[in-house]
Protein backbone atom coordinates (compact mmCIF):
# COMPACT_ATOMS: atom_id res chain seq x y z
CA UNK A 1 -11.72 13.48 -3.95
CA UNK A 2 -14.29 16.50 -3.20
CA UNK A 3 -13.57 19.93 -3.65
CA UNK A 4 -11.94 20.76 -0.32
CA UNK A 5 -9.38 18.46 -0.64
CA UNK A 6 -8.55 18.78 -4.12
CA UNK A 7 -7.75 22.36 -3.17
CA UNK A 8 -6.08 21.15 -0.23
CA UNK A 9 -3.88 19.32 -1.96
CA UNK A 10 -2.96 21.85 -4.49
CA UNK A 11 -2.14 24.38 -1.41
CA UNK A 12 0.06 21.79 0.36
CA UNK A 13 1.89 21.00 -3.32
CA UNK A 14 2.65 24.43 -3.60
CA UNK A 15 3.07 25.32 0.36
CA UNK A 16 4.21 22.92 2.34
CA UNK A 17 3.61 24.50 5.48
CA UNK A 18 0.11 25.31 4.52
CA UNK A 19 -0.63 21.12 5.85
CA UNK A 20 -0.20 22.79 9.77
CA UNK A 21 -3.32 24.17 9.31
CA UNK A 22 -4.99 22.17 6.69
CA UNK A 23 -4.38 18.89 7.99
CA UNK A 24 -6.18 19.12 11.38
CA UNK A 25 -9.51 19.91 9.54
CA UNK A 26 -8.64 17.64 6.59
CA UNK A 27 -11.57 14.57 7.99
CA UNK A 28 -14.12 17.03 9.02
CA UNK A 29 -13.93 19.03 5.46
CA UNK A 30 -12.51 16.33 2.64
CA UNK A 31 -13.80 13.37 4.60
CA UNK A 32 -11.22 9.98 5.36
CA UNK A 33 -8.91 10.33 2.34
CA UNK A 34 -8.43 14.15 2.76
CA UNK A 35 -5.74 13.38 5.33
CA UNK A 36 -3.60 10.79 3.62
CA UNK A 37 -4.06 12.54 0.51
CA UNK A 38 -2.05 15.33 2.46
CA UNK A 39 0.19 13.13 4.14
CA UNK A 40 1.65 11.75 0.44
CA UNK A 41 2.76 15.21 -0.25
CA UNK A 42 5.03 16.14 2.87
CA UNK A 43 8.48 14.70 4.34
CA UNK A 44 9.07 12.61 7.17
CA UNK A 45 10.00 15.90 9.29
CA UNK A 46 6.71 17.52 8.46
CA UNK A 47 4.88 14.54 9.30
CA UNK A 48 6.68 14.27 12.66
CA UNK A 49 5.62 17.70 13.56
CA UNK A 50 1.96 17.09 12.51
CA UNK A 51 1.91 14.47 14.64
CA UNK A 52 3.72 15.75 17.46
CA UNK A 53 1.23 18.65 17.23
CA UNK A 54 -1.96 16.55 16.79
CA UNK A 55 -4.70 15.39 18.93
CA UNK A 56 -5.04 11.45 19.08
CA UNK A 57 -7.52 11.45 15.94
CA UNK A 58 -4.82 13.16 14.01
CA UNK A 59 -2.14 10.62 15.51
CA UNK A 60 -4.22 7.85 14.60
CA UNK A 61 -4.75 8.76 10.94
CA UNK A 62 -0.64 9.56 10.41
CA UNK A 63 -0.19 6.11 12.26
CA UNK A 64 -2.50 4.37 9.85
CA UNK A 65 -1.47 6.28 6.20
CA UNK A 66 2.61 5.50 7.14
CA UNK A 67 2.85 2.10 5.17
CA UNK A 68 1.66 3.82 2.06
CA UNK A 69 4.00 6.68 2.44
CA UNK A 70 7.19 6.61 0.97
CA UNK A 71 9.48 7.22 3.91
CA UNK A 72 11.30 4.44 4.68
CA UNK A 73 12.49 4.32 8.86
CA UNK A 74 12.10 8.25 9.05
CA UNK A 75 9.11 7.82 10.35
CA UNK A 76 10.06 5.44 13.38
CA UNK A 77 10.12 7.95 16.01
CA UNK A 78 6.72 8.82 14.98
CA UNK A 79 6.18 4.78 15.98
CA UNK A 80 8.57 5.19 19.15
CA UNK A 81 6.28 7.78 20.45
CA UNK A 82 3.02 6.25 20.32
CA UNK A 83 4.17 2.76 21.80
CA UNK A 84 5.19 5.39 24.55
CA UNK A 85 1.88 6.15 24.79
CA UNK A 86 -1.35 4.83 27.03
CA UNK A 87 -3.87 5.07 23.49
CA UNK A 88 -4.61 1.18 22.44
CA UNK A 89 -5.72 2.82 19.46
CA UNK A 90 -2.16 4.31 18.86
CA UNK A 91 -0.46 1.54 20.32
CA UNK A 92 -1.94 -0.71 17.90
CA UNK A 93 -2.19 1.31 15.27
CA UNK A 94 1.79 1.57 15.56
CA UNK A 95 2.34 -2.01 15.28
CA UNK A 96 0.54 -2.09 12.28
CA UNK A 97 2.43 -2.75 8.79
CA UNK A 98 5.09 0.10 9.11
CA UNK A 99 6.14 -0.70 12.86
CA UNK A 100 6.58 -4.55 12.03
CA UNK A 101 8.65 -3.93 9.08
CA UNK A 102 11.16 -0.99 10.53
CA UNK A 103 10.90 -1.75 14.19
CA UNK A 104 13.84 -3.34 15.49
CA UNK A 105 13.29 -6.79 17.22
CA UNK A 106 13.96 -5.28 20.39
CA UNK A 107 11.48 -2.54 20.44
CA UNK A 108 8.61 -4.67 18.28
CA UNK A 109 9.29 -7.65 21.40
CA UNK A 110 8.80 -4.69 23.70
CA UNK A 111 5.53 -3.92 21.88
CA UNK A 112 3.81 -6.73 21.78
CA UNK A 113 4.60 -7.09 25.48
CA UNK A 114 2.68 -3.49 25.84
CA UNK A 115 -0.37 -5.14 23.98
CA UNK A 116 -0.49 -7.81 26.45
CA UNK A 117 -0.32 -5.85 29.52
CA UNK A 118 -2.61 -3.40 28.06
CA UNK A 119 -4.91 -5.69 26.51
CA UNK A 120 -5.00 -5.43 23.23
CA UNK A 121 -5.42 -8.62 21.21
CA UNK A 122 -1.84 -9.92 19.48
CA UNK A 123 -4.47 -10.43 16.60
CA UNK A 124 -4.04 -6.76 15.83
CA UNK A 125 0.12 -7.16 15.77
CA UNK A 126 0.85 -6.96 12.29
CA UNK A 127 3.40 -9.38 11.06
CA UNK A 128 3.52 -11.59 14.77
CA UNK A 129 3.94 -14.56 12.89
CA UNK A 130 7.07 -13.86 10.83
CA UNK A 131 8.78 -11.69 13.99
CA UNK A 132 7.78 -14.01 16.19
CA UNK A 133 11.25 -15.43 17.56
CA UNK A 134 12.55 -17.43 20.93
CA UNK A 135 13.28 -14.42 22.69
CA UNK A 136 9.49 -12.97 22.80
CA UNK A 137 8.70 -16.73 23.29
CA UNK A 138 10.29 -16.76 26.73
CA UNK A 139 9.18 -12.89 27.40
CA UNK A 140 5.73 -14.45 26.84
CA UNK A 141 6.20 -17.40 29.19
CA UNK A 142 8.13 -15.28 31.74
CA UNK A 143 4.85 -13.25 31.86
CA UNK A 144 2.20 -15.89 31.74
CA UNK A 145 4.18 -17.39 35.03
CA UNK A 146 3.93 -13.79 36.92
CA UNK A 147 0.44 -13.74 36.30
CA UNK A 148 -0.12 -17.22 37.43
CA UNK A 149 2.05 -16.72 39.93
CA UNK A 150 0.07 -13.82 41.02
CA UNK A 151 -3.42 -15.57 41.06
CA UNK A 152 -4.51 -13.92 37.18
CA UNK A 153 -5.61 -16.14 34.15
CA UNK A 154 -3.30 -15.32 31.11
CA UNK A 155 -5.09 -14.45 28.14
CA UNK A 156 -5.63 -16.78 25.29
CA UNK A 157 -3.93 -15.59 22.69
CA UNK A 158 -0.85 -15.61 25.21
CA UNK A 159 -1.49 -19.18 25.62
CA UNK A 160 -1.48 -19.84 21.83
CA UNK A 161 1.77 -18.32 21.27
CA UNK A 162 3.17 -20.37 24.01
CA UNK A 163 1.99 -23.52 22.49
């Protein structure tokens, strides 16, 4: 840990609120751990805010530090918002490890449908194997025949699920 985020850290220990303005300058001046060394220190409702507040670089690095926070679902709407989103880095970054654990079925089914469509490879869908279930088998299928239907290939790692 350099200097700037060792101080960092102390400020946000003792003042909370001081991680508004730390955090966005936490990469440029502590380097890749400054911001998840911030991150362990705050609540799920500070988090939400940084993020909320945060350019998609910011997003990205909240997305990426929440399975090795301590926060159990709180942070799902955090996870809610980016599959909202049009980012494949967020997008994909939200169905890493902390999406596929507190993601319902319903919403992680609707997720991986969004990676499809927006072509990001089910490769980066953490935990596809063990939530993979009959229902997001025939989502899957119900898409591959619209695109054939429609004159499109369907990509390959469709077709591997569906085999």
């Amino acid at each position: 840990m350099n200097e700037w985020t060792t101080q960092a850290v102390r400020q946000t220990r003792a003042e909370p609120e001081s991680a508004h303005r730390l955090f966005p300058q936490a990469e440029r001046k502590g380097g890749p751990g400054a911001r998840p060394a911030l991150l362990a220190l705050l609540d799920a409702g500070t988090i939400e805010a940084l993020y909320r507040n945060g350019d998609a670089g910011e997003r990205l690095s909240i997305l990426r530090a929440l399975p090795d926070l301590d926060l159990g679902p709180a942070a799902l709407p955090i996870v809610e918002d980016a599959l909202r989103t049009n980012d494949t880095r967020l997008i994909a970054a939200a169905l890493g490890p902390y999406g596929s654990r507190w993601l319902d079925d319903h919403a992680f089914r609707q997720g991986v449908l969004k990676c499809v469509f927006m072509s990001i490879p089910l490769a980066e869908v953490d935990g596809l194997d063990r939530r993979h279930d009959a229902e997001l088998t025939r989502m899957l299928a119900d898409h591959a025949a619209e695109r054939r239907a429609a004159g499109r290939t369907v990509p390959e790692d469709v077709l591997e699920r569906l085999r």
